[in-house]
PDB file of N, CA and C in Angstrom:
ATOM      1  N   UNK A   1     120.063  77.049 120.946  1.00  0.00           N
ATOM      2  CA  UNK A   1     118.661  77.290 121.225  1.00  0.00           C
ATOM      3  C   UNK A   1     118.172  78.412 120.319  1.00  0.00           C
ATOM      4  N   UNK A   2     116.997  77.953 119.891  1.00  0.00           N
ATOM      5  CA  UNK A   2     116.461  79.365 119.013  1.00  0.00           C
ATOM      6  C   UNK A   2     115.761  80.185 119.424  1.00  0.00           C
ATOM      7  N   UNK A   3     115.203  80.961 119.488  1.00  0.00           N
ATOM      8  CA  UNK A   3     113.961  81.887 119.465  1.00  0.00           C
ATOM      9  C   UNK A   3     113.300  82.271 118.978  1.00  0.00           C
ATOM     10  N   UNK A   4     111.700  82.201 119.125  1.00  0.00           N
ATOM     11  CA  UNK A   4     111.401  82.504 117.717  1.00  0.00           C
ATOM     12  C   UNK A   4     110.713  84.239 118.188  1.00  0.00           C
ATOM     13  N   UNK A   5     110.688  84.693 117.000  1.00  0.00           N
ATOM     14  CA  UNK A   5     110.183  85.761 116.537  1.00  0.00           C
ATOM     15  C   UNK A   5     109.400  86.186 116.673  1.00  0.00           C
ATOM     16  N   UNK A   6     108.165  87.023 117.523  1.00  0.00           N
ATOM     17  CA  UNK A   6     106.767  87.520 116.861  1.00  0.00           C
ATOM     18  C   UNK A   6     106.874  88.611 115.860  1.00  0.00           C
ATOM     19  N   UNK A   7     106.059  88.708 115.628  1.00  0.00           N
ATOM     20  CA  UNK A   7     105.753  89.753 114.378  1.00  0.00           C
ATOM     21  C   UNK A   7     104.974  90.875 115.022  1.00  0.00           C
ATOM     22  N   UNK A   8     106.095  91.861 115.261  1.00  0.00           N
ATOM     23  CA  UNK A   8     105.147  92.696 115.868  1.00  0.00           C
ATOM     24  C   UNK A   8     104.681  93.769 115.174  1.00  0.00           C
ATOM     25  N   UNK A   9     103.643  94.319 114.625  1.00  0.00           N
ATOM     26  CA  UNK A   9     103.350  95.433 113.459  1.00  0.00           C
ATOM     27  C   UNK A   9     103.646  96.865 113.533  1.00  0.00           C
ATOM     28  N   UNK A  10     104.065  97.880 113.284  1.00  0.00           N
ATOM     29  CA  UNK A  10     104.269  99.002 113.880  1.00  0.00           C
ATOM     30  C   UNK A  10     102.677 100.090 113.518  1.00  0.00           C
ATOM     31  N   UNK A  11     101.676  99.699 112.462  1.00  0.00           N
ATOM     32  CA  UNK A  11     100.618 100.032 111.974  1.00  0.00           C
ATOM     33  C   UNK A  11      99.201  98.611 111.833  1.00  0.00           C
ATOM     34  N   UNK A  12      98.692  99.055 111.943  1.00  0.00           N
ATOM     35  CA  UNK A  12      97.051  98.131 111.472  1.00  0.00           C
ATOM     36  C   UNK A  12      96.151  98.810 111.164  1.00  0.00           C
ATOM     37  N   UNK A  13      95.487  97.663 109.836  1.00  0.00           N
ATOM     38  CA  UNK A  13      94.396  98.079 109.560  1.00  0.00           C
ATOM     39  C   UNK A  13      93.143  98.175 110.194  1.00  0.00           C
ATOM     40  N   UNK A  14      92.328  98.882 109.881  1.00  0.00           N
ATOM     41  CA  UNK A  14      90.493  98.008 110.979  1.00  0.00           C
ATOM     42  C   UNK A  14      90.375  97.035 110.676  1.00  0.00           C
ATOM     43  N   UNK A  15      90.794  96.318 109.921  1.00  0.00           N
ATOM     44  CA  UNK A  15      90.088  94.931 109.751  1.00  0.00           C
ATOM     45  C   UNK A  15      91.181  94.361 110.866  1.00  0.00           C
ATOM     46  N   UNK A  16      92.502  94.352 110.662  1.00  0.00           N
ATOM     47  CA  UNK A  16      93.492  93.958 111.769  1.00  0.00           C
ATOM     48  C   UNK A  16      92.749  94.117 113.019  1.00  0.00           C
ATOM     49  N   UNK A  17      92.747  95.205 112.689  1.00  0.00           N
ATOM     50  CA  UNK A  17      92.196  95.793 114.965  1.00  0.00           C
ATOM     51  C   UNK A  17      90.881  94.449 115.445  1.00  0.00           C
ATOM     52  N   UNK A  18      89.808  95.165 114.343  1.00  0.00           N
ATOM     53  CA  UNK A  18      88.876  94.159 114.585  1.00  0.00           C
ATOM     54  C   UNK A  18      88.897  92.703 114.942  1.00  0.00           C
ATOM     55  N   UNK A  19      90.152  92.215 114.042  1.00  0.00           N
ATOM     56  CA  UNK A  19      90.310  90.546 114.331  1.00  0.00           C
ATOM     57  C   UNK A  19      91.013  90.709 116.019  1.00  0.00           C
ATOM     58  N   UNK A  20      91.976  91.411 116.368  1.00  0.00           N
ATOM     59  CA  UNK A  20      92.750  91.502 117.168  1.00  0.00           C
ATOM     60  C   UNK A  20      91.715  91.760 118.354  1.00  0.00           C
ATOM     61  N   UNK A  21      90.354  92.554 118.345  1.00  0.00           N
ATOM     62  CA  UNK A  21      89.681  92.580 119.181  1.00  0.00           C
ATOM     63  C   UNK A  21      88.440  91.971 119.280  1.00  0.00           C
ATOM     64  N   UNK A  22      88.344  91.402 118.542  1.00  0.00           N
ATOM     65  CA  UNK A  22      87.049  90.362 118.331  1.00  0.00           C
ATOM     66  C   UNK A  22      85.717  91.191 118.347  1.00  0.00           C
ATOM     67  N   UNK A  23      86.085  92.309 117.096  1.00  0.00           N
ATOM     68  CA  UNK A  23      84.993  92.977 117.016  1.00  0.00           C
ATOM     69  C   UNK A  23      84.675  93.324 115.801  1.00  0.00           C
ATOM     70  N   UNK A  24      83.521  93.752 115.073  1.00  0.00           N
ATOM     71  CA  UNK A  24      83.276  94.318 113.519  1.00  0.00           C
ATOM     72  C   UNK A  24      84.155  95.420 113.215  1.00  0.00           C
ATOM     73  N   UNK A  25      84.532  95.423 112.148  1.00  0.00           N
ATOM     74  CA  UNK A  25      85.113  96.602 111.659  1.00  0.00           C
ATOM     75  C   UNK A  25      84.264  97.748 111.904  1.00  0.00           C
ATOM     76  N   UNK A  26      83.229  98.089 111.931  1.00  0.00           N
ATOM     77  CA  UNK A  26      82.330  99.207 112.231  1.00  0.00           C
ATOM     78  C   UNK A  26      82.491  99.533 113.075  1.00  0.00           C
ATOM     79  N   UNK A  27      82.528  98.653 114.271  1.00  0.00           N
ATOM     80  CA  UNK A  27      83.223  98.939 115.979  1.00  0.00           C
ATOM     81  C   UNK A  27      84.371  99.714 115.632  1.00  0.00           C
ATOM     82  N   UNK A  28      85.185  99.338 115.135  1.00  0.00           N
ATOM     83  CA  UNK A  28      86.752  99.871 115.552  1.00  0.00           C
ATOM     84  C   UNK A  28      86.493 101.437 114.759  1.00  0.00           C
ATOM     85  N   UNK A  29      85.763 101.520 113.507  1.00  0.00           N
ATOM     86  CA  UNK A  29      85.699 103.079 112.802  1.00  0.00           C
ATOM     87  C   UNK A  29      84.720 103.495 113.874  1.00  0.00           C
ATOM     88  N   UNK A  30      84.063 103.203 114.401  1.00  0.00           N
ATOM     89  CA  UNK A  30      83.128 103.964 115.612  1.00  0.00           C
ATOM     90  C   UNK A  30      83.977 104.161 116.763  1.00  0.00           C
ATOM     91  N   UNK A  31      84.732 103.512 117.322  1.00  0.00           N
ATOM     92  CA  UNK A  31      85.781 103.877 118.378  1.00  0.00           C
ATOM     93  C   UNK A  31      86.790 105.121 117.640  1.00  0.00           C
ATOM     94  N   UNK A  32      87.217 105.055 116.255  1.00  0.00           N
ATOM     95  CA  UNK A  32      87.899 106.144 115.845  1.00  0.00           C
ATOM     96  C   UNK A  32      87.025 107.168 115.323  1.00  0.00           C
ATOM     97  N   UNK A  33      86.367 107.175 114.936  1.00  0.00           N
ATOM     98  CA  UNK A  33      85.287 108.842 114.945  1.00  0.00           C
ATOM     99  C   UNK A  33      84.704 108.886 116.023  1.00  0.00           C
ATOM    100  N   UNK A  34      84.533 108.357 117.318  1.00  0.00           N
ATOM    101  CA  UNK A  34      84.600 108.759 118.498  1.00  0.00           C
ATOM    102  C   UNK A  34      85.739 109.369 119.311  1.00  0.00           C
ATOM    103  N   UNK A  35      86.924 109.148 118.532  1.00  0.00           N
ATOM    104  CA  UNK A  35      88.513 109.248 119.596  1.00  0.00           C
ATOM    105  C   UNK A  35      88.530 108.247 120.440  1.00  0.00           C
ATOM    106  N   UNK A  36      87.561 107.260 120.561  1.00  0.00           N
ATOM    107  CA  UNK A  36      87.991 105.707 121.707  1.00  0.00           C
ATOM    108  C   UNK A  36      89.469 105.440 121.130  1.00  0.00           C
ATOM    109  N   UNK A  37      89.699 105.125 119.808  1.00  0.00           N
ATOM    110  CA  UNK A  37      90.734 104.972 119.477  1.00  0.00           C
ATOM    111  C   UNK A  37      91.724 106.240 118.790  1.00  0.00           C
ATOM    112  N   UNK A  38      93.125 105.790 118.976  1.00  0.00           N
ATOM    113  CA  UNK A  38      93.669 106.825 118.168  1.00  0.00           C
ATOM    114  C   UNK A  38      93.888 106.068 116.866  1.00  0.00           C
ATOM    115  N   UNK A  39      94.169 106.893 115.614  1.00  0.00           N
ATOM    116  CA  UNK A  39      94.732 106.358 114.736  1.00  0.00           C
ATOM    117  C   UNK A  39      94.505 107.696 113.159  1.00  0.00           C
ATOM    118  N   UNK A  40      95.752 107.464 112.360  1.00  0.00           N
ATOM    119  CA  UNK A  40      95.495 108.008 111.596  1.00  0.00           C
ATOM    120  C   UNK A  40      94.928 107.692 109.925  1.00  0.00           C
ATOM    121  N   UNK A  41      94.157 108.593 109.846  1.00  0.00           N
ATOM    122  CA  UNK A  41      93.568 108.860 108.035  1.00  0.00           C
ATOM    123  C   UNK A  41      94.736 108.744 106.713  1.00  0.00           C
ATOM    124  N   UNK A  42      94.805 107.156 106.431  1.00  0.00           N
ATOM    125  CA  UNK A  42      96.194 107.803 105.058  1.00  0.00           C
ATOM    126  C   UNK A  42      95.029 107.232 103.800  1.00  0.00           C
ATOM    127  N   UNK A  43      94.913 108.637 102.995  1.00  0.00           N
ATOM    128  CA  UNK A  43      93.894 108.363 102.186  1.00  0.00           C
ATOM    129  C   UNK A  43      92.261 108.089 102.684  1.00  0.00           C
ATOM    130  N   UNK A  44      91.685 106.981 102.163  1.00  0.00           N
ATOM    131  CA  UNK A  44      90.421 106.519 102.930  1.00  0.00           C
ATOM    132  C   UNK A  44      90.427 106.012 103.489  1.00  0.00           C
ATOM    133  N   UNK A  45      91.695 105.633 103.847  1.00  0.00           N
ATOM    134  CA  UNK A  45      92.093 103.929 105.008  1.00  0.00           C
ATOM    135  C   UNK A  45      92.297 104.861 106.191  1.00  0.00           C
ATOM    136  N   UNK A  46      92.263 103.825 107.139  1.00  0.00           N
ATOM    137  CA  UNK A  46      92.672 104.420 109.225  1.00  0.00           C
ATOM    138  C   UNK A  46      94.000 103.089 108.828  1.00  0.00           C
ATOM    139  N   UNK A  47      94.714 104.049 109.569  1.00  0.00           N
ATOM    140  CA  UNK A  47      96.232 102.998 110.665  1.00  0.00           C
ATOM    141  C   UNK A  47      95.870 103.507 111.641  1.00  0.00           C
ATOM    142  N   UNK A  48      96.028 102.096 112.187  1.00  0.00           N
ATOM    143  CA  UNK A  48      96.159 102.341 113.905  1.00  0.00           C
ATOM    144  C   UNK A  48      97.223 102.146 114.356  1.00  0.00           C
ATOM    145  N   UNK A  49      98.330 102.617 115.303  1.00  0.00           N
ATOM    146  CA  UNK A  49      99.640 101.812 115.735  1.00  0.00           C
ATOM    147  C   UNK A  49      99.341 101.312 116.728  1.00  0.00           C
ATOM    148  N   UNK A  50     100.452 100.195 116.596  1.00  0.00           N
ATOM    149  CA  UNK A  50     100.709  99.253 117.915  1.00  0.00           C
ATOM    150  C   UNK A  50     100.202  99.416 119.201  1.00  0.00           C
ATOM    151  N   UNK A  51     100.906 100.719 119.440  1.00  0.00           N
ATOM    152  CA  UNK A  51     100.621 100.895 121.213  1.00  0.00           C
ATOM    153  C   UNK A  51      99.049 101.155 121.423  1.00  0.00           C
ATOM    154  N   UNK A  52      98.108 102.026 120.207  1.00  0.00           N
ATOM    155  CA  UNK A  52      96.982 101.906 120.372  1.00  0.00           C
ATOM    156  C   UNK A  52      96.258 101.073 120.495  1.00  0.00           C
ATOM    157  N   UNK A  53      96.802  99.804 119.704  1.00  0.00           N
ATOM    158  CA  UNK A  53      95.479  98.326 119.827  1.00  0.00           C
ATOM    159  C   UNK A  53      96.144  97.777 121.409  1.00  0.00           C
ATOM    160  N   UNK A  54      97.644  97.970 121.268  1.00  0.00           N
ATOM    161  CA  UNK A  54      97.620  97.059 122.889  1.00  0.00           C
ATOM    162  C   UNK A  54      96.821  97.711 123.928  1.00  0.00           C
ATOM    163  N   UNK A  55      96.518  99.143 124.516  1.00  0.00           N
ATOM    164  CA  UNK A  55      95.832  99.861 124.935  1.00  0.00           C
ATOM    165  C   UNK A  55      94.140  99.564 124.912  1.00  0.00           C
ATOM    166  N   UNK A  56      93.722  99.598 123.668  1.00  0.00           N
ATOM    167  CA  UNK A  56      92.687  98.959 123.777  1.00  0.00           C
ATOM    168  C   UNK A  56      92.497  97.732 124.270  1.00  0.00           C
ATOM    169  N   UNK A  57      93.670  96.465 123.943  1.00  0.00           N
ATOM    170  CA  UNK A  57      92.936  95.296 124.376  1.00  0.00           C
ATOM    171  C   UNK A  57      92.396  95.195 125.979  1.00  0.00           C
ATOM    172  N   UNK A  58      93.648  96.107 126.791  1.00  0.00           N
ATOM    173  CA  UNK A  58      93.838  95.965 127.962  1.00  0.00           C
ATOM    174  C   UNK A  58      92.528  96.497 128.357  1.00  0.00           C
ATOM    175  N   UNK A  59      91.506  97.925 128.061  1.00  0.00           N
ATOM    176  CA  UNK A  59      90.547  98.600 127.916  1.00  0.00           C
ATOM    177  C   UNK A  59      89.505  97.462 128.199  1.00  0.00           C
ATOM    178  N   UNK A  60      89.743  96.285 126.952  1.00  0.00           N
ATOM    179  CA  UNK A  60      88.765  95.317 126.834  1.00  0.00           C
ATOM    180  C   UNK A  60      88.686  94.353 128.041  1.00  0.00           C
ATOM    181  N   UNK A  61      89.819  94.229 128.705  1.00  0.00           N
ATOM    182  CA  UNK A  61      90.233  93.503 129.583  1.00  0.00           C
ATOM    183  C   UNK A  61      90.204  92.000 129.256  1.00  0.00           C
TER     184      UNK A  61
END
């Protein structure tokens, strides 16, 4: 028997988050210059980790 795999990410981009939450990328940089979300600044880009988008989805309900 096999199993398969998910792919689970340890970082995402906003555009990731956004698809993942069915929202504009503007949403998700407005949730992070609000602190709704956590995530960090590398360069001009945001990562978000894992546990933060699952957190949010649940948020979203």
């Amino acid at each position: 028997m096999y199993e398969r795999e998910t792919e689970v990410k340890e970082t995402y981009t906003v555009r990731e988050v956004a698809k993942l939450l069915k929202c504009s990328d503007q949403t998700v940089r407005k949730f992070l210059n609000g602190n709704e979300l956590r995530g960090a600044k590398v360069g001009r880009s945001w990562r978000i980790c894992h546990d933060e988008v699952v957190r949010m989805t649940r948020l979203q309900g």
